[in-house]
Every structure is written in C-alpha cells, then in structure tokens.
PDB file of N, CA and C in Angstrom:
ATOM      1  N   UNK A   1     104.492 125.982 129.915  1.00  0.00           N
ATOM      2  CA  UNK A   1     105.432 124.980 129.451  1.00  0.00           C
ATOM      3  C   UNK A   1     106.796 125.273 130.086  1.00  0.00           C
ATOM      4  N   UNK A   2     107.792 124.370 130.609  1.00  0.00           N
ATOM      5  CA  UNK A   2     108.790 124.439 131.168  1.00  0.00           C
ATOM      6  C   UNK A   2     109.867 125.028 130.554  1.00  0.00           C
ATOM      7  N   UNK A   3     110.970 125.614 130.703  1.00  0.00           N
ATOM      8  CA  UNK A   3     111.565 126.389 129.988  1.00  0.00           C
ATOM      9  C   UNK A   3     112.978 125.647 130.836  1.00  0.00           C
ATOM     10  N   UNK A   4     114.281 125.768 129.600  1.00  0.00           N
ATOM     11  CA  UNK A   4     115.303 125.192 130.297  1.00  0.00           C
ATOM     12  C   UNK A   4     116.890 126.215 129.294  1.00  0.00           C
ATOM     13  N   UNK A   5     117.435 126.164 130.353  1.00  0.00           N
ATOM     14  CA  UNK A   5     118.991 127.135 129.865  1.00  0.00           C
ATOM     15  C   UNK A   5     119.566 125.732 129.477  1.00  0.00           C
ATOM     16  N   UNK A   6     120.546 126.380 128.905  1.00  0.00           N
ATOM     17  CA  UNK A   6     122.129 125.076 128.503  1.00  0.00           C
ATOM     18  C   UNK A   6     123.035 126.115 128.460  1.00  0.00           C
ATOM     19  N   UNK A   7     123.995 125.888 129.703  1.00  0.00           N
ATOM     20  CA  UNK A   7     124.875 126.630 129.393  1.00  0.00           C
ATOM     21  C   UNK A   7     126.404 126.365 128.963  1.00  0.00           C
ATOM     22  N   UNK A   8     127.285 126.838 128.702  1.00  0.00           N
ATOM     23  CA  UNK A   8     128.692 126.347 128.529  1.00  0.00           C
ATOM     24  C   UNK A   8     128.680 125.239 127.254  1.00  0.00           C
ATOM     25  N   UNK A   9     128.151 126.063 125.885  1.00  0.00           N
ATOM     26  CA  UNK A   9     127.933 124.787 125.259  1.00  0.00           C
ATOM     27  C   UNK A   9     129.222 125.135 123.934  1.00  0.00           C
ATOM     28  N   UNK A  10     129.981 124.160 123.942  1.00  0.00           N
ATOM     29  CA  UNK A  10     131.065 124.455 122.932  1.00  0.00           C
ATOM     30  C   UNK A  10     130.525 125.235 121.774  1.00  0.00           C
ATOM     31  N   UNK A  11     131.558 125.440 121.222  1.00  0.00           N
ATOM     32  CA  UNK A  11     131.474 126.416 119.928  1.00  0.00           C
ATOM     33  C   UNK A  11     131.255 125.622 118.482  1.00  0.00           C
ATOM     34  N   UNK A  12     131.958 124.380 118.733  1.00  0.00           N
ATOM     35  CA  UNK A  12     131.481 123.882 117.490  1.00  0.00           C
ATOM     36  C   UNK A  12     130.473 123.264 117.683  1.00  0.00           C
ATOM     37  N   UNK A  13     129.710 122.457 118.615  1.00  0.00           N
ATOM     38  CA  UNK A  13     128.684 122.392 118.912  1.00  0.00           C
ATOM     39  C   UNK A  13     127.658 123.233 118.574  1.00  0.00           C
ATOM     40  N   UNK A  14     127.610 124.236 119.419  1.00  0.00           N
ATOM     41  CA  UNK A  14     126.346 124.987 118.893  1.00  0.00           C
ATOM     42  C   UNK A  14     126.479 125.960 117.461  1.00  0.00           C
ATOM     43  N   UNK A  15     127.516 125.803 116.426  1.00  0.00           N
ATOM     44  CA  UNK A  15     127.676 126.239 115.156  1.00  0.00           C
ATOM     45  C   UNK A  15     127.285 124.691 114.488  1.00  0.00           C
ATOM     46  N   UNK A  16     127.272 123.573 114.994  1.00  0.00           N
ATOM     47  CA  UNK A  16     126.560 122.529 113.614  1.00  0.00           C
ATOM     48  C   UNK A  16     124.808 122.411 114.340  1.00  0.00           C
ATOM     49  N   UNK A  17     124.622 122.687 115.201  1.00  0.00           N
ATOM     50  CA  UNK A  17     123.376 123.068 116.227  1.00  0.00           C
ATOM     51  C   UNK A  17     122.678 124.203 115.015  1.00  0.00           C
ATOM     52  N   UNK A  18     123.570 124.855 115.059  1.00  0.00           N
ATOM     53  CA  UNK A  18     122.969 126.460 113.962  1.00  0.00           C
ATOM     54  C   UNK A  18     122.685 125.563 112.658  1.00  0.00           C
ATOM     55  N   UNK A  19     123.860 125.306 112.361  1.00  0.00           N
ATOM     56  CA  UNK A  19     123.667 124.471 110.722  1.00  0.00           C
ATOM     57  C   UNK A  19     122.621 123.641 110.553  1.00  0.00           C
ATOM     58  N   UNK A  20     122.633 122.843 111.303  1.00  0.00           N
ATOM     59  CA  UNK A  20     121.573 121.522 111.028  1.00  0.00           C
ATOM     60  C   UNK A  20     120.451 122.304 110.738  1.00  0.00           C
ATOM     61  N   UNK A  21     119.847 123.408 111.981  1.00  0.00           N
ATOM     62  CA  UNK A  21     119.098 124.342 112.768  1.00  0.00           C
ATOM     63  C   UNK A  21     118.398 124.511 110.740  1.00  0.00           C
ATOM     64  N   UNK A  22     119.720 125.486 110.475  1.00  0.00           N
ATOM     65  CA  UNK A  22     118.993 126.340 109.090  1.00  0.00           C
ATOM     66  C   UNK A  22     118.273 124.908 108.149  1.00  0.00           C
ATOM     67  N   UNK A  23     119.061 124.133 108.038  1.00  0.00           N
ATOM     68  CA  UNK A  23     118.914 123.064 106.720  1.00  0.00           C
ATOM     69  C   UNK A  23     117.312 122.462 107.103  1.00  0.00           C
ATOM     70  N   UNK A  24     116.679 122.472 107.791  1.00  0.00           N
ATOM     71  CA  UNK A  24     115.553 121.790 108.711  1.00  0.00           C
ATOM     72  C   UNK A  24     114.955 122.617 108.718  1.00  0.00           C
ATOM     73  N   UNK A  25     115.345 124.355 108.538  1.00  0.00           N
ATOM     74  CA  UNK A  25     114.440 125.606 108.556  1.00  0.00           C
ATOM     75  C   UNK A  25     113.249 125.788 110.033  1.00  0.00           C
ATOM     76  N   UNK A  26     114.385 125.118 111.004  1.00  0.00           N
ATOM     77  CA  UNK A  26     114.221 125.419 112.123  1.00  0.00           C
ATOM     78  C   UNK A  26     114.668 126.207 112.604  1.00  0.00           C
ATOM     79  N   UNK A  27     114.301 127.107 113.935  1.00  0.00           N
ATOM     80  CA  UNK A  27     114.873 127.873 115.207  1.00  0.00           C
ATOM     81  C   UNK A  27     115.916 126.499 115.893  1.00  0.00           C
ATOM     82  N   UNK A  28     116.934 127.364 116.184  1.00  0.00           N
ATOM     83  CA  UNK A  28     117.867 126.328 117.157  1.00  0.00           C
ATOM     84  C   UNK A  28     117.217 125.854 118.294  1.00  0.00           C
ATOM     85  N   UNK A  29     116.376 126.640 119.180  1.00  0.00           N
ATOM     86  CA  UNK A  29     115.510 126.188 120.153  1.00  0.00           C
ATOM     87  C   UNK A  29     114.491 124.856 119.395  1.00  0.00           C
ATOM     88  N   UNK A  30     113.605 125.176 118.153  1.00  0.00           N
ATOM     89  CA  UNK A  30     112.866 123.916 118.443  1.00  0.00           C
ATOM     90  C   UNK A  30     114.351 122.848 117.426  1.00  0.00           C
ATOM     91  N   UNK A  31     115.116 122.765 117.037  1.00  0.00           N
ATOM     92  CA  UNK A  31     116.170 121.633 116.502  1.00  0.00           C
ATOM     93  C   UNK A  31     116.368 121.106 118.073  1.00  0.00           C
ATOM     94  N   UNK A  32     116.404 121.537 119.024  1.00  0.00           N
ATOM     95  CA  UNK A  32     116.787 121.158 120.110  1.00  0.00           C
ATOM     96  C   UNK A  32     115.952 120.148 120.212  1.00  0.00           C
ATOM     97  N   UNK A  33     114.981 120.921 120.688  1.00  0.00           N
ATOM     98  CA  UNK A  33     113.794 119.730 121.199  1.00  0.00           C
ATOM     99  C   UNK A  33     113.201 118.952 120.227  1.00  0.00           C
ATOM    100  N   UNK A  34     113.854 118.856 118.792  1.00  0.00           N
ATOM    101  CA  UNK A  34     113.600 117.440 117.869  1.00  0.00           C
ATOM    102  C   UNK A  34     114.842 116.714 118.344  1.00  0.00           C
ATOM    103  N   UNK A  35     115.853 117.154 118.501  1.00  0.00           N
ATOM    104  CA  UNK A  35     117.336 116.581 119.158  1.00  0.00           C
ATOM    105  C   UNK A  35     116.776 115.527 120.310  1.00  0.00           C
ATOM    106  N   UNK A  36     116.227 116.251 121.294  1.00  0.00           N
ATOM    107  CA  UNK A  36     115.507 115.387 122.504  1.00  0.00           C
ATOM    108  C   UNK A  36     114.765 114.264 122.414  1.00  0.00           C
ATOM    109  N   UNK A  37     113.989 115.221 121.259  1.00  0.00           N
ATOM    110  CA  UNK A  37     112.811 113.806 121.338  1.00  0.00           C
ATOM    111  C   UNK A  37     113.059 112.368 120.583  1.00  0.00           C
ATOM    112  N   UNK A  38     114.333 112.893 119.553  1.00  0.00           N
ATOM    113  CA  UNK A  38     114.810 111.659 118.828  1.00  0.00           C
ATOM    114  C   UNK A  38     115.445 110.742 119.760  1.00  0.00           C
ATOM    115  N   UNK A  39     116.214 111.178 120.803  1.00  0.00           N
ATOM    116  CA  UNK A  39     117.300 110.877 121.427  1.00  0.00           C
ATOM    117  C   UNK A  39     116.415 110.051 122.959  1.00  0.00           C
ATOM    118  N   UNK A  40     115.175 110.495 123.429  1.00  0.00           N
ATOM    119  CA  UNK A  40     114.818 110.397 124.661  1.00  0.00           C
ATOM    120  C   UNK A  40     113.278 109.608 124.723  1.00  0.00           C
ATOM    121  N   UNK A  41     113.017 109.988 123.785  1.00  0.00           N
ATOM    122  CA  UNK A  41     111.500 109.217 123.335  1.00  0.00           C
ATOM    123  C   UNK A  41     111.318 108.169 122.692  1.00  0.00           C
ATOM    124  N   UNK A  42     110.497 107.125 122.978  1.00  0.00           N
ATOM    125  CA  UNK A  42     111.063 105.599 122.192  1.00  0.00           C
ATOM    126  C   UNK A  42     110.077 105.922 120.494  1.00  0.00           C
ATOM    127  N   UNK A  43     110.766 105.156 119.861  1.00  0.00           N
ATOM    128  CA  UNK A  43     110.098 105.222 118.501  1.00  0.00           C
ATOM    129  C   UNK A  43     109.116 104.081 118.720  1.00  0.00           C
ATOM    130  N   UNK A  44     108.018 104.344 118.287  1.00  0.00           N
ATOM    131  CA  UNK A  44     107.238 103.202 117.819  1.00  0.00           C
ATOM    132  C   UNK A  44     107.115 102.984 116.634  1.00  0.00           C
ATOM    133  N   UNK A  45     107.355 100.947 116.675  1.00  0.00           N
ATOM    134  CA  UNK A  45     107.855 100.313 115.445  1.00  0.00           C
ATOM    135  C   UNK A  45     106.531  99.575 115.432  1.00  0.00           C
ATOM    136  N   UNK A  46     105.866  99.096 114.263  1.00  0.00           N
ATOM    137  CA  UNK A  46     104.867  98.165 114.197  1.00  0.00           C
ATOM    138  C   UNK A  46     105.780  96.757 114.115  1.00  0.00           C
ATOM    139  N   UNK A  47     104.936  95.875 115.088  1.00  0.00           N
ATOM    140  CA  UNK A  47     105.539  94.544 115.060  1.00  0.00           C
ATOM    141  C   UNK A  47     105.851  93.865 113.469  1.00  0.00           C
ATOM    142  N   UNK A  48     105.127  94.139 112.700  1.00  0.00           N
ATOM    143  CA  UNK A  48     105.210  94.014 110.972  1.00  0.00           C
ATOM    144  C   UNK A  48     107.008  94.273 110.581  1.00  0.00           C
ATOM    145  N   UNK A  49     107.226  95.692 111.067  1.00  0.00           N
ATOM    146  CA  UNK A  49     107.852  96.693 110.546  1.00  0.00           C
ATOM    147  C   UNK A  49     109.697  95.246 111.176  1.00  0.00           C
ATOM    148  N   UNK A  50     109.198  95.364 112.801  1.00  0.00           N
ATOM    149  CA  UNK A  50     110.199  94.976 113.380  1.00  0.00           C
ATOM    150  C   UNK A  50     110.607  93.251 113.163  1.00  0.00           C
ATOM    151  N   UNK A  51     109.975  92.646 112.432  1.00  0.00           N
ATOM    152  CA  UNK A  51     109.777  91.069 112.244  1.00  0.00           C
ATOM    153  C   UNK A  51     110.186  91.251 110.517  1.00  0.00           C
ATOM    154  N   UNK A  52     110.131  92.508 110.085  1.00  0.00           N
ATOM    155  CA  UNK A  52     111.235  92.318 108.716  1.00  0.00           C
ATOM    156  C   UNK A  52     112.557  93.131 108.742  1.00  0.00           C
ATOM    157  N   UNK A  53     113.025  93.810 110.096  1.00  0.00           N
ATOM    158  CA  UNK A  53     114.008  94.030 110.414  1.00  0.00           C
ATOM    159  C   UNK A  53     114.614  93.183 110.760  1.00  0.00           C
ATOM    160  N   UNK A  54     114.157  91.997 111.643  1.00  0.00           N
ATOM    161  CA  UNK A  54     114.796  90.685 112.333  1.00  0.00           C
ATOM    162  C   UNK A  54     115.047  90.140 111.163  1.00  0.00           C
ATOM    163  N   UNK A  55     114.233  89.816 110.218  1.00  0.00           N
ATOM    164  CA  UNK A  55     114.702  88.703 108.954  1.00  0.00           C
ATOM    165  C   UNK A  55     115.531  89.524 108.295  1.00  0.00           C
ATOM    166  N   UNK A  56     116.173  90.424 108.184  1.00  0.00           N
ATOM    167  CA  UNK A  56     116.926  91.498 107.416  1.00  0.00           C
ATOM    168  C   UNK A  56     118.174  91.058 107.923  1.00  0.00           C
ATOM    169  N   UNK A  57     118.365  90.996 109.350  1.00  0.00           N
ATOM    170  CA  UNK A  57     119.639  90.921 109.936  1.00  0.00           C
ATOM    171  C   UNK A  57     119.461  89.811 109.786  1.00  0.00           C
ATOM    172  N   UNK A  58     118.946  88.505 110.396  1.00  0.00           N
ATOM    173  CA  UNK A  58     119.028  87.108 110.308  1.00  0.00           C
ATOM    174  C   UNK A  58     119.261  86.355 108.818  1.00  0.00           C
ATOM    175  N   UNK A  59     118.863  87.488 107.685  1.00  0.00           N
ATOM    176  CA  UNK A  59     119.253  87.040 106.473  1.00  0.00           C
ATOM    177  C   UNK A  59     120.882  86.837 105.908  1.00  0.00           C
ATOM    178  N   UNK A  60     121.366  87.985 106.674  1.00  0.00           N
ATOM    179  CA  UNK A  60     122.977  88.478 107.025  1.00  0.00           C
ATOM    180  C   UNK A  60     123.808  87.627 107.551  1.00  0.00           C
ATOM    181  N   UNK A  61     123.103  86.717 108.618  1.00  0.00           N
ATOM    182  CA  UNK A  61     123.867  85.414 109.035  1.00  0.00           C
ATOM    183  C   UNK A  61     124.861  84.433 108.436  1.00  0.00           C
ATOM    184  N   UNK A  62     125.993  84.609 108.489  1.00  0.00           N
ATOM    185  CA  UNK A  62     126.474  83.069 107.607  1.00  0.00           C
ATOM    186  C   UNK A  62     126.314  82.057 108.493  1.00  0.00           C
ATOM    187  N   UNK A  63     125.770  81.116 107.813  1.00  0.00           N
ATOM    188  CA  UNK A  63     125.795  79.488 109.001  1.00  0.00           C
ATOM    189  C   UNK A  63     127.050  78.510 109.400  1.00  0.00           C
ATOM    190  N   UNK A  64     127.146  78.190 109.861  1.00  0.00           N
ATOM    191  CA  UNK A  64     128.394  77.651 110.493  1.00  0.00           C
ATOM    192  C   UNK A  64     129.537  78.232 109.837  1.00  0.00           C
ATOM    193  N   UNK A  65     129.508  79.525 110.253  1.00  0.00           N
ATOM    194  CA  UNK A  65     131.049  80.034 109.898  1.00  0.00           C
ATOM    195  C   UNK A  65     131.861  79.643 110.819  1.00  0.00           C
ATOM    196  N   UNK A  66     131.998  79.298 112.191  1.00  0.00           N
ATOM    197  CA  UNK A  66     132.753  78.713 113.203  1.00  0.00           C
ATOM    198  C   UNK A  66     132.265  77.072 113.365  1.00  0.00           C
ATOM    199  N   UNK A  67     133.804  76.388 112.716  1.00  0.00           N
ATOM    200  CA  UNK A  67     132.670  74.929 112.479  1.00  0.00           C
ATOM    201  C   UNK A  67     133.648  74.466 114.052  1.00  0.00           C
ATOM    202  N   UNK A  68     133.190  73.189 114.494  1.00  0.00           N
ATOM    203  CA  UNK A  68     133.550  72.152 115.774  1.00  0.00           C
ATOM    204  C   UNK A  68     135.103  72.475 115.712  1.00  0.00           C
ATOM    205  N   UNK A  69     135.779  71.950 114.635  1.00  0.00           N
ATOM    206  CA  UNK A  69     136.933  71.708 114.853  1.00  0.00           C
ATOM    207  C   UNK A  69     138.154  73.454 115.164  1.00  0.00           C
ATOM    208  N   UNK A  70     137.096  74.141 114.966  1.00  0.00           N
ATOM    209  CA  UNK A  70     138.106  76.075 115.385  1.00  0.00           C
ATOM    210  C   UNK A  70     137.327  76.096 116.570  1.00  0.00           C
ATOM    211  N   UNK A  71     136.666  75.401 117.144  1.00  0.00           N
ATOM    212  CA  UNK A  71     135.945  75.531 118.933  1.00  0.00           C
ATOM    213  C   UNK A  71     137.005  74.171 119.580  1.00  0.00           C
ATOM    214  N   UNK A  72     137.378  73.361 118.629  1.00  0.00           N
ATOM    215  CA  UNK A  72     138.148  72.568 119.520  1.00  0.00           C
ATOM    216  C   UNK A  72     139.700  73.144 119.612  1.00  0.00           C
ATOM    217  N   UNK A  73     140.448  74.145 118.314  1.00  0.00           N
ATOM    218  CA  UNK A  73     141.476  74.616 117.912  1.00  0.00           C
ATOM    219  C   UNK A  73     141.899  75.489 118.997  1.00  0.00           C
ATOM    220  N   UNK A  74     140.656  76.550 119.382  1.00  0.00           N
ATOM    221  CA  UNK A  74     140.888  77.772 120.638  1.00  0.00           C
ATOM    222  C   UNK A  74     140.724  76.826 121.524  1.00  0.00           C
ATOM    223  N   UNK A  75     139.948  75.865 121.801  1.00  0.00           N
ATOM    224  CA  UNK A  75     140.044  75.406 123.239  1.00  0.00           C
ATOM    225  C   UNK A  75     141.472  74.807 123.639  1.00  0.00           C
ATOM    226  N   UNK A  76     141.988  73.786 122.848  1.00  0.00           N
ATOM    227  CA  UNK A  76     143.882  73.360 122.730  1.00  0.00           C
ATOM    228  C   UNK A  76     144.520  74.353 122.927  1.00  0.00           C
ATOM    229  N   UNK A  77     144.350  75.897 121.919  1.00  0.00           N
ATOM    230  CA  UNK A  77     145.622  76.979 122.180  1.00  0.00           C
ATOM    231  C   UNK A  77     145.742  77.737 123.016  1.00  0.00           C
ATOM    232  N   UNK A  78     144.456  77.324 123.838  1.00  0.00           N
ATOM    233  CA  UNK A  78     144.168  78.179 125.560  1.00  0.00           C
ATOM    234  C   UNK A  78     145.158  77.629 126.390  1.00  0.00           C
ATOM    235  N   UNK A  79     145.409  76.502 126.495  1.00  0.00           N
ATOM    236  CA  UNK A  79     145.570  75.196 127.276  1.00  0.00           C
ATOM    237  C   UNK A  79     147.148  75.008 127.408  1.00  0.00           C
ATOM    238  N   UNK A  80     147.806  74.671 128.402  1.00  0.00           N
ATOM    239  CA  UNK A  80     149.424  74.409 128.455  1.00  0.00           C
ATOM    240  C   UNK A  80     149.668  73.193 127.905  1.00  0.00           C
TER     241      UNK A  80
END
C-alpha cells in the first residue's frame, strides 16, 4: 500500500487533526485518510434519497418574490 509524508503542516492544524483524531478514537494517520476519503471520494446518494433533497430545497422557494414590475424598476435605474 502506498505510503505518503505531509510535511510543514501548521500547528494548529495538526493539534485539531490530534483532537478530532482522539474524539473518533482514531490514529491521526487513519483520521487522515477518513479526511481524504470524505473530501475526494464521491458519496453515493440513492436517486430516492436525492429527489427528496430536491423537494426539500424546492419546498424553500418563495414564488414570485421578484414580480414584473422590480425587473422593469432595475431595468429604468440601469438606464440614463
């Protein structure tokens, strides 16, 4: 398995690296490579999962909060 250095890594960095490290009752080496894989690896979402995330946000929508007449207001106060 490939092995990799990091060097020059700030101090507070690798002291919340340690922290997280203990709370997870991980080695800082494998917090790392959960660090990676969160960060570099795609999550898989079930289409289910992601089609009640869309209605979640689309529920959030207000509808015509920008009505005709504030699209005609900025277009006039652009204008000489």
């Amino acid at each position: 398995m490939p092995a990799l250095t990091i060097k020059n890594i700030p101090d507070d960095l690798y002291n919340e690296l340690k922290h997280v490290a203990a709370q997870h009752h991980r080695s800082i080496n494998s917090e790392v490579i959960m660090c990676l894989k969160r960060s570099l690896l795609p999550k898989k979402v079930s289409p289910k999962d992601r089609l009640s995330d869309i209605r979640a946000l689309r529920a959030q929508i207000i509808p015509n909060r920008i009505t005709d007449e504030d699209i005609e207001q900025a277009i006039n106060e652009g204008r000489p």
